[in-house]
Protein backbone atom coordinates (compact mmCIF):
# COMPACT_ATOMS: atom_id res chain seq x y z
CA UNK A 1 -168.24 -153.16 52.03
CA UNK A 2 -170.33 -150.01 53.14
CA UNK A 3 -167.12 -147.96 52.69
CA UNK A 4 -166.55 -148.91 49.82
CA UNK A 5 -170.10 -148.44 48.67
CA UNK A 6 -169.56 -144.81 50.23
CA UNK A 7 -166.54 -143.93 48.33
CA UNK A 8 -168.31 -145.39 44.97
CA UNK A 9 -169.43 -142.62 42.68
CA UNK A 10 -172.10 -143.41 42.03
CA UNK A 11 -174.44 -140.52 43.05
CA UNK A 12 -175.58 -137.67 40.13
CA UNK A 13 -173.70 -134.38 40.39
CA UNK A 14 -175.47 -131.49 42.79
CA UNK A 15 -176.37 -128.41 41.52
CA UNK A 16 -173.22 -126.88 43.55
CA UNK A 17 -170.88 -129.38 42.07
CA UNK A 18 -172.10 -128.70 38.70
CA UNK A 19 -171.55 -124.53 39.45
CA UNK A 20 -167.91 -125.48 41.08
CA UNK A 21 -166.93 -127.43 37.98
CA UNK A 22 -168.01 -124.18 35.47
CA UNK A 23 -166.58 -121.93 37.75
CA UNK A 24 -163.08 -124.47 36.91
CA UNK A 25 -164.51 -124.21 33.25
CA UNK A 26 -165.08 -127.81 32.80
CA UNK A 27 -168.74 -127.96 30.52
CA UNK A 28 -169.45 -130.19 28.07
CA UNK A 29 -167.99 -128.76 25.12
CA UNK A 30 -168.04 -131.28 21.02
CA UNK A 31 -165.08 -130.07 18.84
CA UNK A 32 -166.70 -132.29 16.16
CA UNK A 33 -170.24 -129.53 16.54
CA UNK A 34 -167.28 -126.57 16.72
CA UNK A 35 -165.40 -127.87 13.12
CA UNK A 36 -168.80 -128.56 11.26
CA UNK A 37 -169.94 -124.51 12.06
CA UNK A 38 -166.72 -124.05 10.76
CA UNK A 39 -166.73 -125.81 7.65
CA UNK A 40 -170.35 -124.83 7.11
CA UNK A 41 -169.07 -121.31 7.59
CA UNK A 42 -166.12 -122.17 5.45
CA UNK A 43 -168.29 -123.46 2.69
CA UNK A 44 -170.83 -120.49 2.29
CA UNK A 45 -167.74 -117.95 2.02
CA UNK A 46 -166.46 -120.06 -0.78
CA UNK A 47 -170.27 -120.58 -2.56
CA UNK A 48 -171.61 -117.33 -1.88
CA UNK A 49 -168.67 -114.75 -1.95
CA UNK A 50 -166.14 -116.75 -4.73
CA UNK A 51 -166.41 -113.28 -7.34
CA UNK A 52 -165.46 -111.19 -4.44
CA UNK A 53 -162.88 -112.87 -2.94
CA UNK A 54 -161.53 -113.63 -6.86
CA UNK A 55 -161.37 -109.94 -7.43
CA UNK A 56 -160.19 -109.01 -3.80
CA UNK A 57 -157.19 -111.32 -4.36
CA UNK A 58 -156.26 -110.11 -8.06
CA UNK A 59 -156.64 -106.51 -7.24
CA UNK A 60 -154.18 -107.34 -4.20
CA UNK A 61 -152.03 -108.69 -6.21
CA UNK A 62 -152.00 -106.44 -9.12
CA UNK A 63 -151.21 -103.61 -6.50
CA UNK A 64 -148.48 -105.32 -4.59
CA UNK A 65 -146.73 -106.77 -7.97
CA UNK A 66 -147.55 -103.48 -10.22
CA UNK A 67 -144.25 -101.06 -9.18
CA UNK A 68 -142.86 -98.06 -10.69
CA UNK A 69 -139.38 -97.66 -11.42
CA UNK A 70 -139.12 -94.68 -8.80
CA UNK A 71 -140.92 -96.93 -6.32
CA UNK A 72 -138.39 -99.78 -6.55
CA UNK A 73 -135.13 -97.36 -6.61
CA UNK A 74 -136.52 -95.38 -3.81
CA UNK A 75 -136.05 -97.70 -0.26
CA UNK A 76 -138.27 -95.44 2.01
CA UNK A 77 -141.13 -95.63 -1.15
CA UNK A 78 -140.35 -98.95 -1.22
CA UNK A 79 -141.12 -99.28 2.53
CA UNK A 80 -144.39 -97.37 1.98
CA UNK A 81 -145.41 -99.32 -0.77
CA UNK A 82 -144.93 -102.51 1.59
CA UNK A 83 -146.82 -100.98 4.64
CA UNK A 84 -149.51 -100.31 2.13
CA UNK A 85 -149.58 -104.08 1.13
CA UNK A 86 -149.77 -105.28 4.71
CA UNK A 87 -152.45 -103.10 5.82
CA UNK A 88 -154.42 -104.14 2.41
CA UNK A 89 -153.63 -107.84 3.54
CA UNK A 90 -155.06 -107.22 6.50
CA UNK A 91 -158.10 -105.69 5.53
CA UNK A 92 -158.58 -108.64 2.70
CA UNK A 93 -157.98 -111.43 5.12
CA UNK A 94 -159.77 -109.83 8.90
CA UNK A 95 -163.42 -109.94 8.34
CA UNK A 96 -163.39 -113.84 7.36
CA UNK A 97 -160.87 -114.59 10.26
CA UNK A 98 -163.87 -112.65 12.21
CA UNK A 99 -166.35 -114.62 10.83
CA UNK A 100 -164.43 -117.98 11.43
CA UNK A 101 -164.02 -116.53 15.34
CA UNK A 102 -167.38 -116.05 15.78
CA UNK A 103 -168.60 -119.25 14.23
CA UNK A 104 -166.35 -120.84 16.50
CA UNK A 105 -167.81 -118.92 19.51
CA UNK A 106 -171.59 -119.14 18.52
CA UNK A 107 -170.79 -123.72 18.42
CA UNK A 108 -169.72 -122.86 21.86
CA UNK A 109 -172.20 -121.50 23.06
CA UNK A 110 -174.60 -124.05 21.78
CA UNK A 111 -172.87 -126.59 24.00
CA UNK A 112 -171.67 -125.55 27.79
CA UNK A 113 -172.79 -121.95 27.27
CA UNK A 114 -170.25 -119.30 28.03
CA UNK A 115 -167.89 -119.54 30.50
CA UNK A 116 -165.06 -117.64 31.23
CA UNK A 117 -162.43 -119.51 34.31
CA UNK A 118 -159.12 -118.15 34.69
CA UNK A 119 -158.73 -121.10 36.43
CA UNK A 120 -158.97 -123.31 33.33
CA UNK A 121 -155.36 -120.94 31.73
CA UNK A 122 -153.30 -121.68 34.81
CA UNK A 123 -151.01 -124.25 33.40
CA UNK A 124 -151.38 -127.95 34.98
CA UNK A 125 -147.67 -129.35 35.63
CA UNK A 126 -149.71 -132.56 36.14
CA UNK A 127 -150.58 -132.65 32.66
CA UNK A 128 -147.00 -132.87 31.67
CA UNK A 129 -146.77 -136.22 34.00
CA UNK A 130 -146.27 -139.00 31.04
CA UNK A 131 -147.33 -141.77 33.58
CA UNK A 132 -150.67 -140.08 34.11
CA UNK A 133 -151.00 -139.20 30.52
CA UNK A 134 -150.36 -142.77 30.07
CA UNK A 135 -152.91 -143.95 32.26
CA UNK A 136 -155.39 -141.01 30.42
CA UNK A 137 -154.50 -143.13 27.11
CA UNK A 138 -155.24 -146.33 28.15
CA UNK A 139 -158.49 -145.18 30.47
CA UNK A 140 -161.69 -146.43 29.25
CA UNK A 141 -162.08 -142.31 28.51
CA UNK A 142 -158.81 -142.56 26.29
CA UNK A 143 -160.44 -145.54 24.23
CA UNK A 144 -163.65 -143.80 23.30
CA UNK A 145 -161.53 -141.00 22.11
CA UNK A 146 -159.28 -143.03 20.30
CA UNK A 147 -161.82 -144.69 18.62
CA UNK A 148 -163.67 -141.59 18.24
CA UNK A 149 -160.56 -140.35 16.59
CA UNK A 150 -160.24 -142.82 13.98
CA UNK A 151 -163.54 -143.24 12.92
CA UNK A 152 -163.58 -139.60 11.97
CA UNK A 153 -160.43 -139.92 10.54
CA UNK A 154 -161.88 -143.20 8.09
CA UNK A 155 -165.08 -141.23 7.49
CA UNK A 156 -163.54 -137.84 6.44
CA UNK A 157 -160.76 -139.16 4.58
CA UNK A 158 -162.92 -141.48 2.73
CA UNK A 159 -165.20 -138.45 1.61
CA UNK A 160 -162.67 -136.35 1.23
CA UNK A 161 -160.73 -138.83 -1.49
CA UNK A 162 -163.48 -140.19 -2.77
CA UNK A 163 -164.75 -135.97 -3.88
CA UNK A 164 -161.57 -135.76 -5.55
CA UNK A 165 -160.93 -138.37 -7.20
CA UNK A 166 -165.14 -137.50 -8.66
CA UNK A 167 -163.85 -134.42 -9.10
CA UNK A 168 -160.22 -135.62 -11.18
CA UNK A 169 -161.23 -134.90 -14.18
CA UNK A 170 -162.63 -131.33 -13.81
CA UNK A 171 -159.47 -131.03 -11.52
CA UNK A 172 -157.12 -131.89 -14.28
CA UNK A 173 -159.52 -129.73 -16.85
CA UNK A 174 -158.59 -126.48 -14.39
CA UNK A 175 -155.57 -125.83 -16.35
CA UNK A 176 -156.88 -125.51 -19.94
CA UNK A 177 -159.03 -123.26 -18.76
CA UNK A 178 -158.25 -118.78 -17.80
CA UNK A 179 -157.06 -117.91 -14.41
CA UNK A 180 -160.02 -116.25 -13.89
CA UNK A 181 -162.55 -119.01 -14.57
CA UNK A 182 -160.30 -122.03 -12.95
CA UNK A 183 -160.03 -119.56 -9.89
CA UNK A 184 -163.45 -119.56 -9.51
CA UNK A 185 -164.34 -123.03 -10.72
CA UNK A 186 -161.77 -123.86 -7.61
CA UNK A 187 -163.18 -122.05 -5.31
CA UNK A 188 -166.51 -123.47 -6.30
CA UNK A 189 -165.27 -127.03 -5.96
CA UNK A 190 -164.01 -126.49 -2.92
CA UNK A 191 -167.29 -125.05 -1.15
CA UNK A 192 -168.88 -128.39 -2.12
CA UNK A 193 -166.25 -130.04 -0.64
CA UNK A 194 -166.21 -128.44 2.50
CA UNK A 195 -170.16 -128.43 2.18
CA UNK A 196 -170.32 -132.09 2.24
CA UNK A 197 -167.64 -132.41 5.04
CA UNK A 198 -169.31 -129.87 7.21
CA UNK A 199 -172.59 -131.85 6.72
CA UNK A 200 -170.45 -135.44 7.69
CA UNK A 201 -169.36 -132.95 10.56
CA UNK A 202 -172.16 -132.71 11.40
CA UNK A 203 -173.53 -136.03 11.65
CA UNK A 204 -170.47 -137.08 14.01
CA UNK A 205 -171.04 -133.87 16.38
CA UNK A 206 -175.36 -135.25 16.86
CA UNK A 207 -173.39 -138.27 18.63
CA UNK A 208 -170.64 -136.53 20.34
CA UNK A 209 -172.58 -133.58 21.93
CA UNK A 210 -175.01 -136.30 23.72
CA UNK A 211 -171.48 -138.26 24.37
CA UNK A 212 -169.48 -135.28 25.68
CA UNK A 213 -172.38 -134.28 28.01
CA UNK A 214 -172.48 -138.02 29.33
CA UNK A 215 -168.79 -138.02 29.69
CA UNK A 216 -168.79 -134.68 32.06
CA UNK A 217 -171.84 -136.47 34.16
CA UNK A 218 -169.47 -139.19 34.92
CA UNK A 219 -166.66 -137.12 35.69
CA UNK A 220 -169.01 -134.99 37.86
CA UNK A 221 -170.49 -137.76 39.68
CA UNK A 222 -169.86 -138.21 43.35
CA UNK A 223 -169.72 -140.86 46.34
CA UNK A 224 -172.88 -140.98 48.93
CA UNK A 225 -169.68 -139.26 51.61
CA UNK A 226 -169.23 -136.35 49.29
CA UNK A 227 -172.51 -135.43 49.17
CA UNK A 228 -172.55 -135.80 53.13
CA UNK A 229 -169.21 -133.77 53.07
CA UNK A 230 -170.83 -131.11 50.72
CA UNK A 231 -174.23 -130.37 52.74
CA UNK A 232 -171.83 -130.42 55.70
CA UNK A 233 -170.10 -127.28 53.88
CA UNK A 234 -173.52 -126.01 52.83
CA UNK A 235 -175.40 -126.30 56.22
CA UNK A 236 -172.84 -126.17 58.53
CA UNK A 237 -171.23 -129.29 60.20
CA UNK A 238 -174.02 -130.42 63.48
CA UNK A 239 -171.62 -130.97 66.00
CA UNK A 240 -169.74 -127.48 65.10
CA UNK A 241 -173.40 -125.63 65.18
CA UNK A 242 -174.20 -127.27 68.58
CA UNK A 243 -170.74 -126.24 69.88
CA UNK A 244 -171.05 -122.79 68.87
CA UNK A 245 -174.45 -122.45 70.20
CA UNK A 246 -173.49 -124.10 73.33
CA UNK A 247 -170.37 -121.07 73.28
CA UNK A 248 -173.04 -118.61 72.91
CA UNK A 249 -175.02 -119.72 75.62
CA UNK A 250 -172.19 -119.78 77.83
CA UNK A 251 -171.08 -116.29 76.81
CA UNK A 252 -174.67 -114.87 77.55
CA UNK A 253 -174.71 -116.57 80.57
CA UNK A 254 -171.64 -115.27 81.63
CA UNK A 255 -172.68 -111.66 80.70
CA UNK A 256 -176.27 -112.18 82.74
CA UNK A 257 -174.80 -113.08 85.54
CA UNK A 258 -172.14 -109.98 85.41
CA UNK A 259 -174.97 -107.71 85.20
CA UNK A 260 -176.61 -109.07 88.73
CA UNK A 261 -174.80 -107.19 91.24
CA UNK A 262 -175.95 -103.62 89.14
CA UNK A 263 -179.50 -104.84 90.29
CA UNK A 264 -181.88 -102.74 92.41
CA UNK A 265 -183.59 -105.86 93.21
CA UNK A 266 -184.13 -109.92 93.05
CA UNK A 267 -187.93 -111.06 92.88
CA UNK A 268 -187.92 -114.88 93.42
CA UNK A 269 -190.49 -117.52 93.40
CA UNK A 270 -189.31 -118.36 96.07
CA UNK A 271 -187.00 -121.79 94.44
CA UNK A 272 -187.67 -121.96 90.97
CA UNK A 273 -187.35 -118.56 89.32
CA UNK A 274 -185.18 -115.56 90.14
CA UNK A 275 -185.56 -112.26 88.13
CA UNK A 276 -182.90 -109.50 88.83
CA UNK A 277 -184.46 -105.60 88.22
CA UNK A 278 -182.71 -102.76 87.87
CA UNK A 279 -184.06 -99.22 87.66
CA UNK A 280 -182.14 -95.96 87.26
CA UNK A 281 -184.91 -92.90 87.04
CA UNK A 282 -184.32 -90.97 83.91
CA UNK A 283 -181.89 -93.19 82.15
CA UNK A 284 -185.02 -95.88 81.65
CA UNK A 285 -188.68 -95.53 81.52
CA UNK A 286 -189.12 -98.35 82.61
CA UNK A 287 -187.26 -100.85 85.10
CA UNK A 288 -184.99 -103.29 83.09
CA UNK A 289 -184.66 -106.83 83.36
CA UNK A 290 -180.87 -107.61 84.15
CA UNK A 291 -181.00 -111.36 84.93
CA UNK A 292 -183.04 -114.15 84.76
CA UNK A 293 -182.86 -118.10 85.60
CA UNK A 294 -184.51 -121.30 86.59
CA UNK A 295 -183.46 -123.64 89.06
CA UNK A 296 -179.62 -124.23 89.10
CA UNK A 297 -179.84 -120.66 87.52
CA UNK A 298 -181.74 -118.97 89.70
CA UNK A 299 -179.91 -120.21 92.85
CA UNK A 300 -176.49 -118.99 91.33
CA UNK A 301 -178.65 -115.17 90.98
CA UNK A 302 -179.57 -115.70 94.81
CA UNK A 303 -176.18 -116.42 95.60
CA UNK A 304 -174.92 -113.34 94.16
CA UNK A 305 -177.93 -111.36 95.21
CA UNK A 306 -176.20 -112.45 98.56
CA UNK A 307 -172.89 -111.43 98.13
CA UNK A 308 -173.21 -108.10 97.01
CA UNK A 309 -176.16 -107.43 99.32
CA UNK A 310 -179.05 -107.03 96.80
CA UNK A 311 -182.41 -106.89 98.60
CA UNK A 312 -184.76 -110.45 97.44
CA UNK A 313 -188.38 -110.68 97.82
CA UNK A 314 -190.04 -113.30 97.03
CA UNK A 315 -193.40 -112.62 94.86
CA UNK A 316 -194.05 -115.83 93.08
CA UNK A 317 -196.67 -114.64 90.83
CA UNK A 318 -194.61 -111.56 89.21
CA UNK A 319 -190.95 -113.89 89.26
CA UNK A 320 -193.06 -116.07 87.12
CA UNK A 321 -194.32 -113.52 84.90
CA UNK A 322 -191.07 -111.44 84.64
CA UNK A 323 -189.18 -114.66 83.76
CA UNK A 324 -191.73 -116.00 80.84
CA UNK A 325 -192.75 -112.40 79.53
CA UNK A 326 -189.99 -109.88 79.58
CA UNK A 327 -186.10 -110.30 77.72
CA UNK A 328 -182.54 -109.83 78.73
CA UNK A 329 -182.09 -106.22 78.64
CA UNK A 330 -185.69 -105.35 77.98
CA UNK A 331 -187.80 -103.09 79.49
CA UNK A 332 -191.03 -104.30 81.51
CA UNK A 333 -194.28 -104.28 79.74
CA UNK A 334 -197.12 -101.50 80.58
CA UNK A 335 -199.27 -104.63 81.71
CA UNK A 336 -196.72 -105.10 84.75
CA UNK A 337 -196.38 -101.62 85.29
CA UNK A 338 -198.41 -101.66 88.44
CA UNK A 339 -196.65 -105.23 90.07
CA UNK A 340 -193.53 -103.69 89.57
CA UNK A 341 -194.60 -100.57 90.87
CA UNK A 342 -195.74 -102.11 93.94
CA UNK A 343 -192.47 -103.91 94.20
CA UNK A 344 -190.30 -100.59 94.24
CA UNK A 345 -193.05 -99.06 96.65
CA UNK A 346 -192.16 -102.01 98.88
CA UNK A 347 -188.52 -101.55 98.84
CA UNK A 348 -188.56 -98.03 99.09
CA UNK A 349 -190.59 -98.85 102.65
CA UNK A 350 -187.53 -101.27 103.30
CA UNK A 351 -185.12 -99.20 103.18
CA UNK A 352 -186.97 -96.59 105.40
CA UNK A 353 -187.48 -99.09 108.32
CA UNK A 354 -185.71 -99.64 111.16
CA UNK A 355 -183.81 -103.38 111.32
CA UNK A 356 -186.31 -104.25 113.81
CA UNK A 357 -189.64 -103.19 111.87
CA UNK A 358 -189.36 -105.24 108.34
CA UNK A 359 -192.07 -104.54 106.77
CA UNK A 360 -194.34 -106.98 105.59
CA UNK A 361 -193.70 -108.60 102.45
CA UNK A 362 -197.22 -108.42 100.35
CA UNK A 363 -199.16 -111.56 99.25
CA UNK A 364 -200.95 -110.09 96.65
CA UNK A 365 -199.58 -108.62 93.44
CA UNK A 366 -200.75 -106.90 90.73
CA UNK A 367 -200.24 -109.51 88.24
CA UNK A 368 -202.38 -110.08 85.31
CA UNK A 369 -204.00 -113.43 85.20
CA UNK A 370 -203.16 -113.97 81.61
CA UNK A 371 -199.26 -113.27 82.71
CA UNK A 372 -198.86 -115.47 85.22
CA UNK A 373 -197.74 -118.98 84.41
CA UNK A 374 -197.31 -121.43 86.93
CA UNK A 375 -194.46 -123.65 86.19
């Protein structure tokens, strides 16, 4: 039951789920909002512009029918005369294909925004699958459309007859009447037409935008394992972190522990801390901390120490404040400037000595009180 529960979607869509599905250029989007702009649109070009479009049209057609004798008998003329009538098409019919495109854009945008995915024009070979479209039509998704469908289909057709068959007799009066005036009476007629349809439009799309942005919610929606999955992705996976880290620790240690035997010396506590030194006059202003370790760590520096012959003295109170105060790789601070400095005056005397006259390792060091932390 509590994988099941899991792999129920039943969880609201993340903000990165929401930004993957744009990306894919799935948004809410209401054709019904999209074809009452356009009838609206549709409508005011018929209302408002009927005399231009009437005399557009006529002087169109008076050009393209109106030929000379020469023109007709001459093919190339003849060829002109048609290039002539295209381009004048084309010019008559652009600007309100331009105004239809951007109606249809500026709907759009009122719903989803823009989004541009060329994911979303890569064709979907699943889509041709009949069993799955099947399943699509017989979803409880395909029902809501279906009856979506015919509901705008009763509603529109009813208007639509039911304005004609108001309109039948003024219809039927069109043809006692001149070109001119049952031009524009049509085109009148039919602006109220598509007036009244855009506003039914419109009705249908103040249900179907708040339906179309519940329908992508529930598409979008996602089990309690997804959203582990995805702040897995987002944060990293734990148990991949820890191994990393655990790599990098490994790889550092590694490194530290490659850098002992290039050390001058080994101060010790003497058991619990070892601190390798190096210092190479004029390269450094400073000596350098090479090495550093506790316990299990700091015997594996003593055993090298051993190997390669590194001098170790034991000076508990500067191991302890090398190993809590100073980095891998970083200089000493001024504040142990004089500990240290004892330290190399010390093994400069132990290298002088004979085998038999060791000098005495010092008790006291130069140590600031503040710096020295007893484990």
């Amino acid at each position: 039951m509590a994988e099941e529960s899991a792999q129920e979607r039943t969880e609201a869509a993340t903000p990165k789920r929401r930004d993957d599905a744009r990306k894919k250029g799935q948004v809410a989007r209401s054709k019904e909002l999209s074809t009452s702009v356009l009838l609206m649109v549709s409508a005011s070009v018929f209302l408002g512009l009927s005399d231009h479009i009437y005399r557009s049209i006529t002087g169109f057609l008076y050009t393209g029918l109106h030929l000379s004798t020469p023109v007709m008998t001459d093919p190339q003329d003849l060829l002109r005369h048609l290039a002539t009538m295209c381009d004048a098409a084309v010019e008559l019919v652009l600007p309100f294909f331009v105004l239809l495109l951007m109606a249809v854009i500026a709907a759009g945008l009122m719903v989803g925004g823009w989004v541009f995915s060329i994911q979303s024009l890569i064709p979907d070979l699943s889509r041709m699958n009949p069993v799955s479209g099947l399943q699509k039509i017989i979803s409880r998704q395909g029902a809501l459309e279906l009856v979506k469908a015919i509901l705008k289909a009763v509603v529109l057709g009813g208007i639509g007859i039911t304005l004609l068959w108001a309109q039948r007799n003024a219809l039927f009066g069109l043809i006692q009447e001149s070109p001119e005036r049952a031009m524009l009476h049509l085109m009148h007629m039919s602006g109220l037409v598509l007036l009244l349809l855009a506003g039914s439009t419109l009705l249908i799309a103040l249900f179907d935008v708040p339906f179309q942005i519940w329908t992508l919610d529930g598409k979008l929606k996602m089990s309690r394992q997804e959203q582990k999955d995805e702040m897995k992705e987002l944060n990293g996976n734990p148990e991949i972190k820890a191994k990393v880290r655990a790599m990098q620790r490994e790889m550092a240690r590694r490194r530290m522990m490659a850098a002992v035997p290039k050390a001058d010396v080994i101060v010790t506590n003497p058991t619990h801390y070892a601190v390798a030194l190096r210092y190479a006059e004029g390269e450094t202003r400073a000596p350098v901390l090479l090495a550093k370790g506790a316990d299990l760590v700091a015997a594996k520096i003593r055993a090298l120490a051993a190997e390669h012959r590194i001098p170790m003295v034991e000076a508990p109170s500067l191991a302890r404040a090398l190993y809590h105060h100073v980095e891998l790789e970083q200089e000493i601070p001024v504040a142990l400037y004089r500990a240290v400095a004892e330290l190399l005056a010390y093994l400069y005397q132990l290298r002088l000595a004979a085998p038999q006259q060791q000098p005495p390792v010092p008790v006291h060091w130069s140590v600031p009180p503040e710096m020295d932390e007893r484990g």
